[in-house]
Protein backbone atom coordinates (compact mmCIF):
# COMPACT_ATOMS: atom_id res chain seq x y z
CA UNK A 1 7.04 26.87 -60.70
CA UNK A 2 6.12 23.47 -60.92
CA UNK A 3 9.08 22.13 -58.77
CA UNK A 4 8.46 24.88 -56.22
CA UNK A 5 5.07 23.96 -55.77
CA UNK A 6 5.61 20.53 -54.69
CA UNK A 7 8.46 21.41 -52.49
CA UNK A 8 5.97 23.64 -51.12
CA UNK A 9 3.59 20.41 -50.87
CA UNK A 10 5.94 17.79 -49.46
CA UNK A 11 7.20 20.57 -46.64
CA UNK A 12 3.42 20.86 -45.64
CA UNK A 13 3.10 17.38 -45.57
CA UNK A 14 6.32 16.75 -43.46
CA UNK A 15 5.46 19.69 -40.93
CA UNK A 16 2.00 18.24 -40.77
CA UNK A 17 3.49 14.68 -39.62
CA UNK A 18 5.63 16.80 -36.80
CA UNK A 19 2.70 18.20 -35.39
CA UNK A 20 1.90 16.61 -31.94
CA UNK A 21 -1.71 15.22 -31.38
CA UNK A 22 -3.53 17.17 -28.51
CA UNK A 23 -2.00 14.65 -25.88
CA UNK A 24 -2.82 17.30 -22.89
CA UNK A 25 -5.39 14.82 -21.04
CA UNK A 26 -2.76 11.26 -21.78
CA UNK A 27 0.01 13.59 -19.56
CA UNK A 28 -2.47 14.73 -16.94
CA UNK A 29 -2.98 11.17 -16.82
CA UNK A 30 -0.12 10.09 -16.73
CA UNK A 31 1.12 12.61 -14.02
CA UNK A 32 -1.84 11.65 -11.87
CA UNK A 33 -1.35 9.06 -9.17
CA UNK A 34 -3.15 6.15 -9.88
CA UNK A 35 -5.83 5.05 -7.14
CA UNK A 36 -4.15 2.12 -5.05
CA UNK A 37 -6.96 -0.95 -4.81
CA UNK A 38 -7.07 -2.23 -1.73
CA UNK A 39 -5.43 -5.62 -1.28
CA UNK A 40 -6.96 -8.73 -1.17
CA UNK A 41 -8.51 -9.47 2.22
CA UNK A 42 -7.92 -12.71 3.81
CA UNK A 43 -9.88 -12.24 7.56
CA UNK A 44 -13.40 -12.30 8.32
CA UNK A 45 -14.37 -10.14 10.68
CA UNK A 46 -13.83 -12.13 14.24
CA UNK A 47 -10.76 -13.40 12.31
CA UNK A 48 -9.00 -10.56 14.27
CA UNK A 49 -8.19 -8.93 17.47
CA UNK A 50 -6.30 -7.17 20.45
CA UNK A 51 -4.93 -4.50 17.97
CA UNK A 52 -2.64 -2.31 19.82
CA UNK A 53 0.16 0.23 19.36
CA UNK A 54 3.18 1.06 21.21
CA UNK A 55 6.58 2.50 21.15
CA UNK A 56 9.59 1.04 21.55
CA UNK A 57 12.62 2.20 23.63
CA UNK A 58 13.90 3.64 20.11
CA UNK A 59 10.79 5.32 19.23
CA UNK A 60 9.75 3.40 16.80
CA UNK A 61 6.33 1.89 16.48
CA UNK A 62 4.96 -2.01 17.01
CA UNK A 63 1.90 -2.82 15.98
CA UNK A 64 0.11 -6.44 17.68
CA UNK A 65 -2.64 -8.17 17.40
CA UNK A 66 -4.14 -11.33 16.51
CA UNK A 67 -5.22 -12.93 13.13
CA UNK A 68 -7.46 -16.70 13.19
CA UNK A 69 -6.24 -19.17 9.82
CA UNK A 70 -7.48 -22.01 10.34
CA UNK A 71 -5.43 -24.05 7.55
CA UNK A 72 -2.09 -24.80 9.86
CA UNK A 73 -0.33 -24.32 6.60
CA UNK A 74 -0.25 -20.85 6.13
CA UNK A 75 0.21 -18.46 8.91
CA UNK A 76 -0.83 -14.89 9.52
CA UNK A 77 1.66 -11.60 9.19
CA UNK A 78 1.37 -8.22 8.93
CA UNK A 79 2.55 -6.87 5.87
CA UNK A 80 4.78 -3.97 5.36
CA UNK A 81 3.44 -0.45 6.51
CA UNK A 82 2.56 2.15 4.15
CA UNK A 83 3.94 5.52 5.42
CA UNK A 84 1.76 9.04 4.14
CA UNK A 85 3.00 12.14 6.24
CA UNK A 86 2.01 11.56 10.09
CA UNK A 87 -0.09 8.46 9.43
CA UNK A 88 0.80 4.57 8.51
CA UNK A 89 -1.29 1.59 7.23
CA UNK A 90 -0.83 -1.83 7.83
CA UNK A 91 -2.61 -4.69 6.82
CA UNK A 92 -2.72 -8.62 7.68
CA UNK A 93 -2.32 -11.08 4.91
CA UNK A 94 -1.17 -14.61 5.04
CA UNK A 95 2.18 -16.76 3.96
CA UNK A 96 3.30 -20.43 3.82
CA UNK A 97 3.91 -21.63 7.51
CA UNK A 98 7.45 -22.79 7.26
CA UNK A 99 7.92 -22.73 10.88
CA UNK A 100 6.99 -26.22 11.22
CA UNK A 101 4.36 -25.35 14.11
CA UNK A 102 0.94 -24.44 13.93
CA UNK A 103 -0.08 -21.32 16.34
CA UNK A 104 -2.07 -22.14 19.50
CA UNK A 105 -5.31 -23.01 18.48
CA UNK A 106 -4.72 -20.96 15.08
CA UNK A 107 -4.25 -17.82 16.59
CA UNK A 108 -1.38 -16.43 15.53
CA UNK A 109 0.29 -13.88 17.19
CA UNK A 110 1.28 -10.84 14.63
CA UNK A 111 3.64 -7.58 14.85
CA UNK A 112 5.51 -5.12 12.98
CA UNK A 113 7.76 -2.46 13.93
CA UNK A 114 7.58 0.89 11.87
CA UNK A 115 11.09 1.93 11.75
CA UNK A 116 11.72 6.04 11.85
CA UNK A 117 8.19 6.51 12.61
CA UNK A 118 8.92 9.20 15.88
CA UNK A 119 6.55 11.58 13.19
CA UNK A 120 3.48 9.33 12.81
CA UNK A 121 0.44 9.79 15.46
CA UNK A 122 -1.87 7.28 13.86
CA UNK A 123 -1.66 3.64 12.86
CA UNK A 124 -4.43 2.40 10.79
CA UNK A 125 -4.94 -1.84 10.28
CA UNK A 126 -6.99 -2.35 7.34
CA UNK A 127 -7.86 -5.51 5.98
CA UNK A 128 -8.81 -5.16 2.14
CA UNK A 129 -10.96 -2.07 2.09
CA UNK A 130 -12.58 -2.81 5.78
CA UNK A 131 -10.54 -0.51 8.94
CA UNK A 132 -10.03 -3.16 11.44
CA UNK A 133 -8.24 -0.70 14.07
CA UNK A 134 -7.33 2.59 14.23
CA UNK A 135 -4.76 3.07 16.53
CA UNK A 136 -3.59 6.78 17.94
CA UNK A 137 0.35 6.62 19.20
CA UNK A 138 0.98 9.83 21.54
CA UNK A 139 4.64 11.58 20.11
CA UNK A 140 7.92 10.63 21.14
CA UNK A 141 8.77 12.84 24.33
């Protein structure tokens, strides 16, 4: 009787150990896409200009414009573009100049090219969490 009982005991006390802890809200959590911060912003507002979309002979999209640094040692690009259904995001940020030329009068002359993009309709340039252009591309014919 004795030995039953703590058999008993210890295989409460192991099946108590197995149990899993109400973790419900960690996974919904966890499955939840976290919000994206926007990035760093580099520009002041007349730091930029002449934003305009196009298509190329491909169909894919460039994006221009013009970003002001004026430290010659680091010049202005536009960094990758962030693709969500018919819509893409772009932003300007800076790098090292290791052209070994500054850009006239610090203006430097940025583009990108969205490759595969025939779907997208709308180009948006953001800089941090400020919309610096939002550019509408008509469809590929």
């Amino acid at each position: 009787m004795r030995r039953s009982l703590l058999l008993l005991s210890a295989a409460a006390m192991v099946a108590g150990c197995g149990q899993a802890n109400d973790d419900s809200a960690k996974q919904t959590a966890a499955v939840r896409p976290a919000k994206k911060k926007p990035a760093f912003c580099f520009f002041k507002d007349p730091d930029t200009k002449g934003w305009a979309a196009s298509r190329d002979k491909d169909g894919n999209i460039v994006v221009r414009g013009k970003a002001y640094r004026q430290d010659p040692r680091y010049q202005a690009i536009l960094g990758p573009a962030t693709v969500a259904g018919s819509s893409a995001e772009l932003s300007p940020t800076i790098t090292l100049n290791d052209t070994g030329f500054g850009a006239p009068e610090n203006w430097w002359d940025v583009s990108a090219i969205i490759p595969n993009s025939a779907a997208i309709d709308t180009v948006t340039v953001r800089c941090g969490a400020r919309t610096l252009a939002e550019l509408r591309i008509p469809p590929k014919s």
